[in-house]
C-alpha atoms as a PDB file:
ATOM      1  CA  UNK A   1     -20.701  98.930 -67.317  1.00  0.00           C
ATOM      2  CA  UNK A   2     -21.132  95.792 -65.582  1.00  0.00           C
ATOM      3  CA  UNK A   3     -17.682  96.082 -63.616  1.00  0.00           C
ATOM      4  CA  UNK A   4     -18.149  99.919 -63.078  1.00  0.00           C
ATOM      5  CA  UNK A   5     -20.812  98.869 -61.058  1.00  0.00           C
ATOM      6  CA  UNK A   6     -19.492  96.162 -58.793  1.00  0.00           C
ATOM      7  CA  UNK A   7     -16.288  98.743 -58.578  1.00  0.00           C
ATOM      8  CA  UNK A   8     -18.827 101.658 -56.688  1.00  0.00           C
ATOM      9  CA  UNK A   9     -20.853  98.672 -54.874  1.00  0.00           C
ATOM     10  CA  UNK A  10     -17.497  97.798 -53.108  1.00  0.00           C
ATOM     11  CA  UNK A  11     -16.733 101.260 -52.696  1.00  0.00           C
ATOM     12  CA  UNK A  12     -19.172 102.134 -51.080  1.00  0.00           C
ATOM     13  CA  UNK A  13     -18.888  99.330 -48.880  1.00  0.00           C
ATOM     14  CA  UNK A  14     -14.919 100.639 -48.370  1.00  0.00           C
ATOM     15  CA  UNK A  15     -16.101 103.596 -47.251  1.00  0.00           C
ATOM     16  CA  UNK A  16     -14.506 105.234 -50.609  1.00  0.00           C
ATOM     17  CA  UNK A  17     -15.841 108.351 -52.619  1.00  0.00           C
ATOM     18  CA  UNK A  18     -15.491 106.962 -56.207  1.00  0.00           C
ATOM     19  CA  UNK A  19     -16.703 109.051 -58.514  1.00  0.00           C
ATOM     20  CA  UNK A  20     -19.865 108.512 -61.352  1.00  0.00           C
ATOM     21  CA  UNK A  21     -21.003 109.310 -63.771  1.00  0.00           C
ATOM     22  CA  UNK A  22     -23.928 111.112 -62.404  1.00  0.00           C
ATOM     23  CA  UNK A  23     -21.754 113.449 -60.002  1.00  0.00           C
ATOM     24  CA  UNK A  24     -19.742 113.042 -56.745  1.00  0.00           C
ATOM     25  CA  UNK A  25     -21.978 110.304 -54.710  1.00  0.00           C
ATOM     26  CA  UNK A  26     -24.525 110.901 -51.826  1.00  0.00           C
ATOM     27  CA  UNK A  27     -23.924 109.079 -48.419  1.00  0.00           C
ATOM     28  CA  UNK A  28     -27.051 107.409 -47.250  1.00  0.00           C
ATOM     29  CA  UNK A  29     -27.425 107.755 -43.704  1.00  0.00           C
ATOM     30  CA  UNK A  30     -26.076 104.950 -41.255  1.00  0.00           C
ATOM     31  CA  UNK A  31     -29.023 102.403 -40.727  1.00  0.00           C
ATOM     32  CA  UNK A  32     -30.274 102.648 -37.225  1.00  0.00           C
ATOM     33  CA  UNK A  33     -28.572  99.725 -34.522  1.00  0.00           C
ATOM     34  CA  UNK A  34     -30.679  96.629 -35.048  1.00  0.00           C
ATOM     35  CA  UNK A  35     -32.674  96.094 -31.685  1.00  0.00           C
ATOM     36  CA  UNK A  36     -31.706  92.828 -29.770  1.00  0.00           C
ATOM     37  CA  UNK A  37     -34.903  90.435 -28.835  1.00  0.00           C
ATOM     38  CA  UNK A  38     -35.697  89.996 -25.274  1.00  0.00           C
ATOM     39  CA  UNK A  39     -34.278  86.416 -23.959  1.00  0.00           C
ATOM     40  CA  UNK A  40     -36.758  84.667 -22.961  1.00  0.00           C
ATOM     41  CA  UNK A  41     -36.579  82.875 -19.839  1.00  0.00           C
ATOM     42  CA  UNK A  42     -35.282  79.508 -19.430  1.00  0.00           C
ATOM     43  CA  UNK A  43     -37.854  76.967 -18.649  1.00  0.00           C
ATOM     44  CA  UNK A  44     -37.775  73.497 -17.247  1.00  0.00           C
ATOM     45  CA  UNK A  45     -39.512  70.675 -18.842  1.00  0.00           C
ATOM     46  CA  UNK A  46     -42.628  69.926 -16.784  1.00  0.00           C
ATOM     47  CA  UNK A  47     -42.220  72.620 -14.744  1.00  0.00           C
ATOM     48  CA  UNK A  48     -44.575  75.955 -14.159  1.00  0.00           C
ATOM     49  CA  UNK A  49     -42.836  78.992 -15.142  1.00  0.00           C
ATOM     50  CA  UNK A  50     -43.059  81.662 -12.701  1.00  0.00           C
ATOM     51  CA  UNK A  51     -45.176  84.720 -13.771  1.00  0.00           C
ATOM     52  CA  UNK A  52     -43.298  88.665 -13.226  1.00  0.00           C
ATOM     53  CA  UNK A  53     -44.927  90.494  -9.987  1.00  0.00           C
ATOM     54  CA  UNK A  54     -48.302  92.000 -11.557  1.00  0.00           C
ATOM     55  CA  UNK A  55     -48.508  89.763 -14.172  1.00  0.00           C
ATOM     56  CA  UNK A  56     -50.660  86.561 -14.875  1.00  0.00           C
ATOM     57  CA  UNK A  57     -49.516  84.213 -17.483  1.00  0.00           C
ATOM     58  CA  UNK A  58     -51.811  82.871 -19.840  1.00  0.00           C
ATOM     59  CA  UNK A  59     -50.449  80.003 -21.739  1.00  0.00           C
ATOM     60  CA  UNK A  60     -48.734  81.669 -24.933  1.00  0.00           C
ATOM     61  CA  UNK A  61     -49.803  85.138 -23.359  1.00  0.00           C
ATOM     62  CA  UNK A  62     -48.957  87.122 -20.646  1.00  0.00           C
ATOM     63  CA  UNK A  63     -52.036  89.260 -19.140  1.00  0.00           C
ATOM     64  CA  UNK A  64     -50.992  91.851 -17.212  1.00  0.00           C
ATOM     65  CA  UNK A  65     -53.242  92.679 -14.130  1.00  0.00           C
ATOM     66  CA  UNK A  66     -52.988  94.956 -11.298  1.00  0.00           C
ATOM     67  CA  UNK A  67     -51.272  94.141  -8.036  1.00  0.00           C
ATOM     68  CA  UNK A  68     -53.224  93.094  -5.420  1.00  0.00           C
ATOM     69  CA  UNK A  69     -52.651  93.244  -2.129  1.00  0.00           C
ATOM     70  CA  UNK A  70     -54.054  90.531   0.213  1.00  0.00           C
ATOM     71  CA  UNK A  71     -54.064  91.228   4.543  1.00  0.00           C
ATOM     72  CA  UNK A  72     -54.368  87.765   6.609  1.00  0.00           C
ATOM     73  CA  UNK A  73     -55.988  88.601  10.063  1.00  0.00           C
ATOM     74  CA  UNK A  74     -56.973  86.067  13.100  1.00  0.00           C
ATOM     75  CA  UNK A  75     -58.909  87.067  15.721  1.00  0.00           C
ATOM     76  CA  UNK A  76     -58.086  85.314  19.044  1.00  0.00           C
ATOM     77  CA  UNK A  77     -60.582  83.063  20.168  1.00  0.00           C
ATOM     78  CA  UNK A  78     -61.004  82.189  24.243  1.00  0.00           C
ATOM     79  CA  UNK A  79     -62.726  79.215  25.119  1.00  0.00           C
ATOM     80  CA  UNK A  80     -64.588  79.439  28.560  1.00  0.00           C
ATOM     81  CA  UNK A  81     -65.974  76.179  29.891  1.00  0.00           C
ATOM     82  CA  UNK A  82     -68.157  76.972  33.129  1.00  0.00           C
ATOM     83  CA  UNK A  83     -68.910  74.208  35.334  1.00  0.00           C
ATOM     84  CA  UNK A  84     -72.006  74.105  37.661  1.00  0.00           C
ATOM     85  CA  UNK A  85     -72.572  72.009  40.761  1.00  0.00           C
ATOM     86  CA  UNK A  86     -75.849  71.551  41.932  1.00  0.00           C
ATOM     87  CA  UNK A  87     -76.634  70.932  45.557  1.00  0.00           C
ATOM     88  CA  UNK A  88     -79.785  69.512  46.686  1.00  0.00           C
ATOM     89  CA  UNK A  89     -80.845  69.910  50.234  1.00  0.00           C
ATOM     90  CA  UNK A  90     -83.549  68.324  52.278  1.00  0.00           C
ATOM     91  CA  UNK A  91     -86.309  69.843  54.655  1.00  0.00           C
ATOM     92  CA  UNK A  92     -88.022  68.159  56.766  1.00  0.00           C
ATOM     93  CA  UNK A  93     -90.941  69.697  58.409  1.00  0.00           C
ATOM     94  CA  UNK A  94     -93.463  68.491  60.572  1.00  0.00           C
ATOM     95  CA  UNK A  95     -96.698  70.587  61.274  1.00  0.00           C
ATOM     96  CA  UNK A  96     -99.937  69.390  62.722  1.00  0.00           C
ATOM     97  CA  UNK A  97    -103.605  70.917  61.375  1.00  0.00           C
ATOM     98  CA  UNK A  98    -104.235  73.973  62.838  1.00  0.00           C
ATOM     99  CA  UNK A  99    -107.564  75.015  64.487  1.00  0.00           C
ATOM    100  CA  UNK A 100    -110.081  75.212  62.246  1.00  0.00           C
ATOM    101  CA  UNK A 101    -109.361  72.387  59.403  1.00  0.00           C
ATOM    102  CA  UNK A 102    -110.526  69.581  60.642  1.00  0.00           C
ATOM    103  CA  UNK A 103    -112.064  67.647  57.651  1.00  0.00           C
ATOM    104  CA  UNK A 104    -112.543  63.821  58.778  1.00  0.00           C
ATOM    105  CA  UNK A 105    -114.157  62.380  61.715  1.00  0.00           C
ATOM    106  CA  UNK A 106    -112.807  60.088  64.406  1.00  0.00           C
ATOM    107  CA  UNK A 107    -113.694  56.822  65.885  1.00  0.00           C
ATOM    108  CA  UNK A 108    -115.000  59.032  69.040  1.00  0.00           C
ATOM    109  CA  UNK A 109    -116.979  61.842  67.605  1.00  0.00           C
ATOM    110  CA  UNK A 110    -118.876  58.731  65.877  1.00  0.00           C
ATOM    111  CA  UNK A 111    -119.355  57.413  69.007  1.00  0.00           C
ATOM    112  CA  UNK A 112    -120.266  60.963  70.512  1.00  0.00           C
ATOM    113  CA  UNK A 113    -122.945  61.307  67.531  1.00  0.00           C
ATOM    114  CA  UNK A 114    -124.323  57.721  67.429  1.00  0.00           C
ATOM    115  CA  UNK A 115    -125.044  58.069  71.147  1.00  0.00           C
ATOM    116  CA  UNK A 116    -126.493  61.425  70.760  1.00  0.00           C
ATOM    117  CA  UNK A 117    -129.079  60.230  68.190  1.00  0.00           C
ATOM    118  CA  UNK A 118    -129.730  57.385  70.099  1.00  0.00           C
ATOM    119  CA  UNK A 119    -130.503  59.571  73.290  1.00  0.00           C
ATOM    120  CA  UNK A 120    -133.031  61.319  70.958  1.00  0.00           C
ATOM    121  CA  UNK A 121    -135.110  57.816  71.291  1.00  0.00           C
ATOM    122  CA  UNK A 122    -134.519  56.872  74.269  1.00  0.00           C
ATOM    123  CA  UNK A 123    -134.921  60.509  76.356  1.00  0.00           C
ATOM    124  CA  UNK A 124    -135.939  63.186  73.967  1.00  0.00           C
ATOM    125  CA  UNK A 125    -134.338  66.715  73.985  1.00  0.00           C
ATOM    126  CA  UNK A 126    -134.125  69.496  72.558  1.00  0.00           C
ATOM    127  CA  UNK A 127    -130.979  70.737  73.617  1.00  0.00           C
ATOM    128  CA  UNK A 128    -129.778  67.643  72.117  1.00  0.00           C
ATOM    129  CA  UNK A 129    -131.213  68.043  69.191  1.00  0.00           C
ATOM    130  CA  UNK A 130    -129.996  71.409  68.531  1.00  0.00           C
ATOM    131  CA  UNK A 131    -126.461  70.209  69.099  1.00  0.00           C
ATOM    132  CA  UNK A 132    -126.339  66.958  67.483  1.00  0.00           C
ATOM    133  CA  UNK A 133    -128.141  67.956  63.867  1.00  0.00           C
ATOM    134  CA  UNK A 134    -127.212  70.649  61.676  1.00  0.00           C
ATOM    135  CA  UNK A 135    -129.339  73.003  60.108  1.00  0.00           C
ATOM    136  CA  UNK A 136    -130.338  71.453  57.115  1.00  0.00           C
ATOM    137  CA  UNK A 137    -130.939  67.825  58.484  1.00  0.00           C
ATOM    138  CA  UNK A 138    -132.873  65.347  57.098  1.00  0.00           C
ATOM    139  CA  UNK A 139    -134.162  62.045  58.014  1.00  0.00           C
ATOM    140  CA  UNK A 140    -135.642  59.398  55.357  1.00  0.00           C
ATOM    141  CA  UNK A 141    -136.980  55.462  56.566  1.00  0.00           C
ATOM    142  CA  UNK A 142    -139.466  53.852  54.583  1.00  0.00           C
ATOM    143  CA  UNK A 143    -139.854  51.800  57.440  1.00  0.00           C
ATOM    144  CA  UNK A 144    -141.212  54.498  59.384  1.00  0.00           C
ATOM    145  CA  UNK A 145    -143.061  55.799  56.164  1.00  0.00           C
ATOM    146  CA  UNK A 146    -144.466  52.272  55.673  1.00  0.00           C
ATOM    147  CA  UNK A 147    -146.350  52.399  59.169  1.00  0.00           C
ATOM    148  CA  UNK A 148    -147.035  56.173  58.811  1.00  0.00           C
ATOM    149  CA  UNK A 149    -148.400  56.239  55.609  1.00  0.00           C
ATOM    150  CA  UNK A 150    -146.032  58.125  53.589  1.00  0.00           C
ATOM    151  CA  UNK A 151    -145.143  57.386  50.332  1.00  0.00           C
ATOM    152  CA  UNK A 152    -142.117  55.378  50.527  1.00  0.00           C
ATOM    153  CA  UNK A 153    -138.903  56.535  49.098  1.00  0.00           C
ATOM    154  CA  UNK A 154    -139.449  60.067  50.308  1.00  0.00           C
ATOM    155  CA  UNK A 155    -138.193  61.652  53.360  1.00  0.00           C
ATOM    156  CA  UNK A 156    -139.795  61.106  56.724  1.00  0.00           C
ATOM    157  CA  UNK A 157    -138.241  64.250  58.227  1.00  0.00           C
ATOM    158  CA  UNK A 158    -137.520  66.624  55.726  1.00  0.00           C
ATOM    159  CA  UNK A 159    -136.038  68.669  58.289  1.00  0.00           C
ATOM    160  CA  UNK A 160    -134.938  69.774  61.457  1.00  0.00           C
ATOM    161  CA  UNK A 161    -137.813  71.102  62.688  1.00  0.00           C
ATOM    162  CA  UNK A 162    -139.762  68.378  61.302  1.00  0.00           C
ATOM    163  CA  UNK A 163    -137.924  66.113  63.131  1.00  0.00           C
ATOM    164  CA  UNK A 164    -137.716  67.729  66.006  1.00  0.00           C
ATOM    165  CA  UNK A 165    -141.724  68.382  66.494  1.00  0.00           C
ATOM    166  CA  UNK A 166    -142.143  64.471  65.420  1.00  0.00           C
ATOM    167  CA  UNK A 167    -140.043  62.424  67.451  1.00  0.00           C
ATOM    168  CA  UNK A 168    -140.413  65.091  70.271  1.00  0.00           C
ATOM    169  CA  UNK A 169    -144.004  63.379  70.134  1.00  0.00           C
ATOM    170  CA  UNK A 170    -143.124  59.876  70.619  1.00  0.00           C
ATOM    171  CA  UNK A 171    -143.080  57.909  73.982  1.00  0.00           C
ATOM    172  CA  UNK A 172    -139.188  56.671  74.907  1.00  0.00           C
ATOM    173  CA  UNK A 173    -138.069  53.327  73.820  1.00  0.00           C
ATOM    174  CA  UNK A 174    -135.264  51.002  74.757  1.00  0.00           C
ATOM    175  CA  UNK A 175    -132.491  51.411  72.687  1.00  0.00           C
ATOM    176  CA  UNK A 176    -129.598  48.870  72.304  1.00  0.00           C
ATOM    177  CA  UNK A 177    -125.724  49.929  70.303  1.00  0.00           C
ATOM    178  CA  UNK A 178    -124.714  46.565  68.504  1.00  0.00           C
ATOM    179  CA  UNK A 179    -122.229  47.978  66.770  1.00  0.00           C
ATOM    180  CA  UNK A 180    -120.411  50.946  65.289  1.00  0.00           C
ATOM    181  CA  UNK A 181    -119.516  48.929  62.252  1.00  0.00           C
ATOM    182  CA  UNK A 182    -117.744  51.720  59.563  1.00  0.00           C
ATOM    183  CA  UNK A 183    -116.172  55.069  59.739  1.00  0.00           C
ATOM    184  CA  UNK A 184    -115.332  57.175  57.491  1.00  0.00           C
ATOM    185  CA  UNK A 185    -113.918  60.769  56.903  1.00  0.00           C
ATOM    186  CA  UNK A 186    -117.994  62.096  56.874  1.00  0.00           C
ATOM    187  CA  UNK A 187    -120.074  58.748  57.222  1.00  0.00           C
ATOM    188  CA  UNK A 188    -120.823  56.349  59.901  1.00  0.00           C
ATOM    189  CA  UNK A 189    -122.287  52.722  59.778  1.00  0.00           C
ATOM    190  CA  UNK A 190    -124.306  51.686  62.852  1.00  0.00           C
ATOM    191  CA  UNK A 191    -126.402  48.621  63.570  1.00  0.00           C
ATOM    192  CA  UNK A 192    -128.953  48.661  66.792  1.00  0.00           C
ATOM    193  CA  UNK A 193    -131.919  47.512  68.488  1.00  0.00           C
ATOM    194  CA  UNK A 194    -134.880  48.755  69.749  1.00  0.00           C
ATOM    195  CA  UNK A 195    -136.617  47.148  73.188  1.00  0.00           C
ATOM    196  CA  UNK A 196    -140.570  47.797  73.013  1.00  0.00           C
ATOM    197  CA  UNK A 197    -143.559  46.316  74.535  1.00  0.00           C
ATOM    198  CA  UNK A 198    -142.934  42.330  74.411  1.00  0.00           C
ATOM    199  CA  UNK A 199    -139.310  42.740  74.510  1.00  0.00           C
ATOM    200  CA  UNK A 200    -138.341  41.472  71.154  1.00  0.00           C
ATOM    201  CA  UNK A 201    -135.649  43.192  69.893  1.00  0.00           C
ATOM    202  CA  UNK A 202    -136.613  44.899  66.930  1.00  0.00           C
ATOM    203  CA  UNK A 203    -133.172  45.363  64.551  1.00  0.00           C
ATOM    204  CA  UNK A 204    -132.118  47.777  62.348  1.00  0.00           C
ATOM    205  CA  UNK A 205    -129.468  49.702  60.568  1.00  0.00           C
ATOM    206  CA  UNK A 206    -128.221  53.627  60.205  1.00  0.00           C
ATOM    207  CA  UNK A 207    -126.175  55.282  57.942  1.00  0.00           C
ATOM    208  CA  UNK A 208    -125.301  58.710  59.406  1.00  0.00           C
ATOM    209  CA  UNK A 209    -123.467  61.423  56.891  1.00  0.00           C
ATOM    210  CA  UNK A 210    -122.202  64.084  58.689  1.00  0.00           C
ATOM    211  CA  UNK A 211    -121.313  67.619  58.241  1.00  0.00           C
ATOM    212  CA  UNK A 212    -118.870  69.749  60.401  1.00  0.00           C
ATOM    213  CA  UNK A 213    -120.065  73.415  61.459  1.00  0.00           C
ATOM    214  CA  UNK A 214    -116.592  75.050  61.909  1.00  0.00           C
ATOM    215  CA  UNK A 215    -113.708  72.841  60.908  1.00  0.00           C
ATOM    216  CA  UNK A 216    -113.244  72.172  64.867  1.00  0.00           C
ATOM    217  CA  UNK A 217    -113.527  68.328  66.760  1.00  0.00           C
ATOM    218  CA  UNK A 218    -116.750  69.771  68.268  1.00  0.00           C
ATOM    219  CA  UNK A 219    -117.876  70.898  64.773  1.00  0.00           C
ATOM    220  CA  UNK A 220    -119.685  67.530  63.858  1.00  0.00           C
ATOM    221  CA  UNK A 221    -123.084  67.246  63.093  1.00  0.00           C
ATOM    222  CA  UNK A 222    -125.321  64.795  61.762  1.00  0.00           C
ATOM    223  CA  UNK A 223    -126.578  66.479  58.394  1.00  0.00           C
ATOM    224  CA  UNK A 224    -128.489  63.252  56.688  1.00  0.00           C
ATOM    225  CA  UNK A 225    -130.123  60.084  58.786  1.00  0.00           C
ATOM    226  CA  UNK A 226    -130.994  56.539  56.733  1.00  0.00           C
ATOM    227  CA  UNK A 227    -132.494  54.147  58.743  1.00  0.00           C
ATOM    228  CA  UNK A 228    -134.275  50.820  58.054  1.00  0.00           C
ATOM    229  CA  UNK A 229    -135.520  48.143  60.452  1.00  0.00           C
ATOM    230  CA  UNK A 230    -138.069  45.268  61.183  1.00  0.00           C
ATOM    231  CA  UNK A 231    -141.118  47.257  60.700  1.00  0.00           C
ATOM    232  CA  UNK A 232    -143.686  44.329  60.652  1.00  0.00           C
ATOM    233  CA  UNK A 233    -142.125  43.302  64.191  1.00  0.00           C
ATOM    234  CA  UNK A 234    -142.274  47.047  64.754  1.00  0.00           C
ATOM    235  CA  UNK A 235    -146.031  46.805  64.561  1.00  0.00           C
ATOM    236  CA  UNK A 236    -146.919  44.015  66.322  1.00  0.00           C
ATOM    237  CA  UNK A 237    -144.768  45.729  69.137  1.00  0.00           C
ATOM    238  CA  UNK A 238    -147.056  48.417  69.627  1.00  0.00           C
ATOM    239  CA  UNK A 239    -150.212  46.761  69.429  1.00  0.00           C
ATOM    240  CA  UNK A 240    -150.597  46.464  65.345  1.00  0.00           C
ATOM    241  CA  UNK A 241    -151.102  43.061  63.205  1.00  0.00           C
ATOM    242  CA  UNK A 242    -149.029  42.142  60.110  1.00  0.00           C
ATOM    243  CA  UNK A 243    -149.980  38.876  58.711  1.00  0.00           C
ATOM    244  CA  UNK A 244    -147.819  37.416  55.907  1.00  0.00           C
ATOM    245  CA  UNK A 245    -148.265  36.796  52.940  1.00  0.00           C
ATOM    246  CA  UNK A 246    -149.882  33.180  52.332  1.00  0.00           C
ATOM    247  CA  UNK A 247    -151.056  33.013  55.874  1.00  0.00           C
END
């Protein structure tokens, strides 16, 4: 039985029909081609393999992901540099003050006002008086307010007309211009002396501040009169007595 069977094993393997026991033999059907393994690619030792378009290789896996597609655009760039040159230029101008702005006095209008007050002692007017000293003039002395009788350290004339209707009053005296000593844009220093009855010089000092009506050289006016002197001499001059202390 043994042999009968290796007998139909090789056979079949012929490609015989034996026959069997069990009837004439069935053909099984030809197995199906065997299917040949993809080569895989050759790789170099130490080197990266290369992954297939569309595909991303994992180590031990390959992950397939969709193409992409990648654009690469520069946009031209223009540099400008602009360069600037500046240019300075010069102007000279020369102008002189116009009519009208004149705002500091000069060495002769002080003169032409110190001699015009002094005139107002020496030959009273009113012409003068009205040309010379502004509107709102005022005249303080404590050496006249000493031998007046006013309190001292107030004004003597406390205006124009005040002035005007006082010293209008008062005889002419000699009158003597030491010295114009200061001058400034709206204030002039003055020293003087005054002749009366014996002839002693009586001496004083003015400071004038002036005022200008109209911004013109003929403008200036005398707005505000100080003026101190030797009033004891003063006194005596006219007929008074002042006696020292301790005498």
């Amino acid at each position: 039985m043994k042999f009968f069977s290796t007998i139909l094993a090789l056979s079949a393997l012929g490609g015989i029909a034996v026959a069997t026991p069990f009837g004439p033999p069935n053909r099984p059907p030809p197995p199906p081609p065997p299917s040949r393994p993809t080569p895989e690619p050759k790789t170099t030792k130490g080197a990266t393999p290369t992954p297939t378009p569309g595909q991303s290789t994992t180590t031990g896996y390959p992950t397939t992901s969709a193409p992409h597609a990648y654009t690469t655009s520069s946009v031209p760039t223009t540099t400008t540099t602009t360069t600037t040159t500046y240019s300075h230029s010069t102007t000279s101008t020369t102008s002189s003050a116009p009519y009208g702005t004149v705002t500091c006095l000069t060495d002769d209008t002080a003169a032409y006002l110190v001699n015009g007050f002094a005139s107002l002692l020496t030959a009273y007017s009113n012409a003068t008086a009205e040309a010379i000293l502004a509107s709102d003039f005022s005249d303080t002395s404590d050496s006249i307010n000493w031998l007046a009788g006013y309190p001292l350290g107030g004004p003597t004339f406390p205006s124009k007309l005040a002035f005007e209707l006082g010293q209008g009053s008062q005889p002419a005296i000699g009158f003597q211009l030491y010295s114009i000593d200061a001058v400034t844009c709206k204030v002039i220093a003055f020293r003087w002396a005054a002749i009366l009855g014996s002839g002693s010089p009586v001496k004083g000092i003015n400071i004038i501040y002036a005022s200008n009506l109209n911004g013109t050289t003929e403008g200036w006016q005398i707005e505000t009169n100080y003026s101190e002197f030797n009033s004891g001499l003063w006194l005596e001059e006219i007929g008074g007595t002042c006696t020292p202390p301790g005498q």
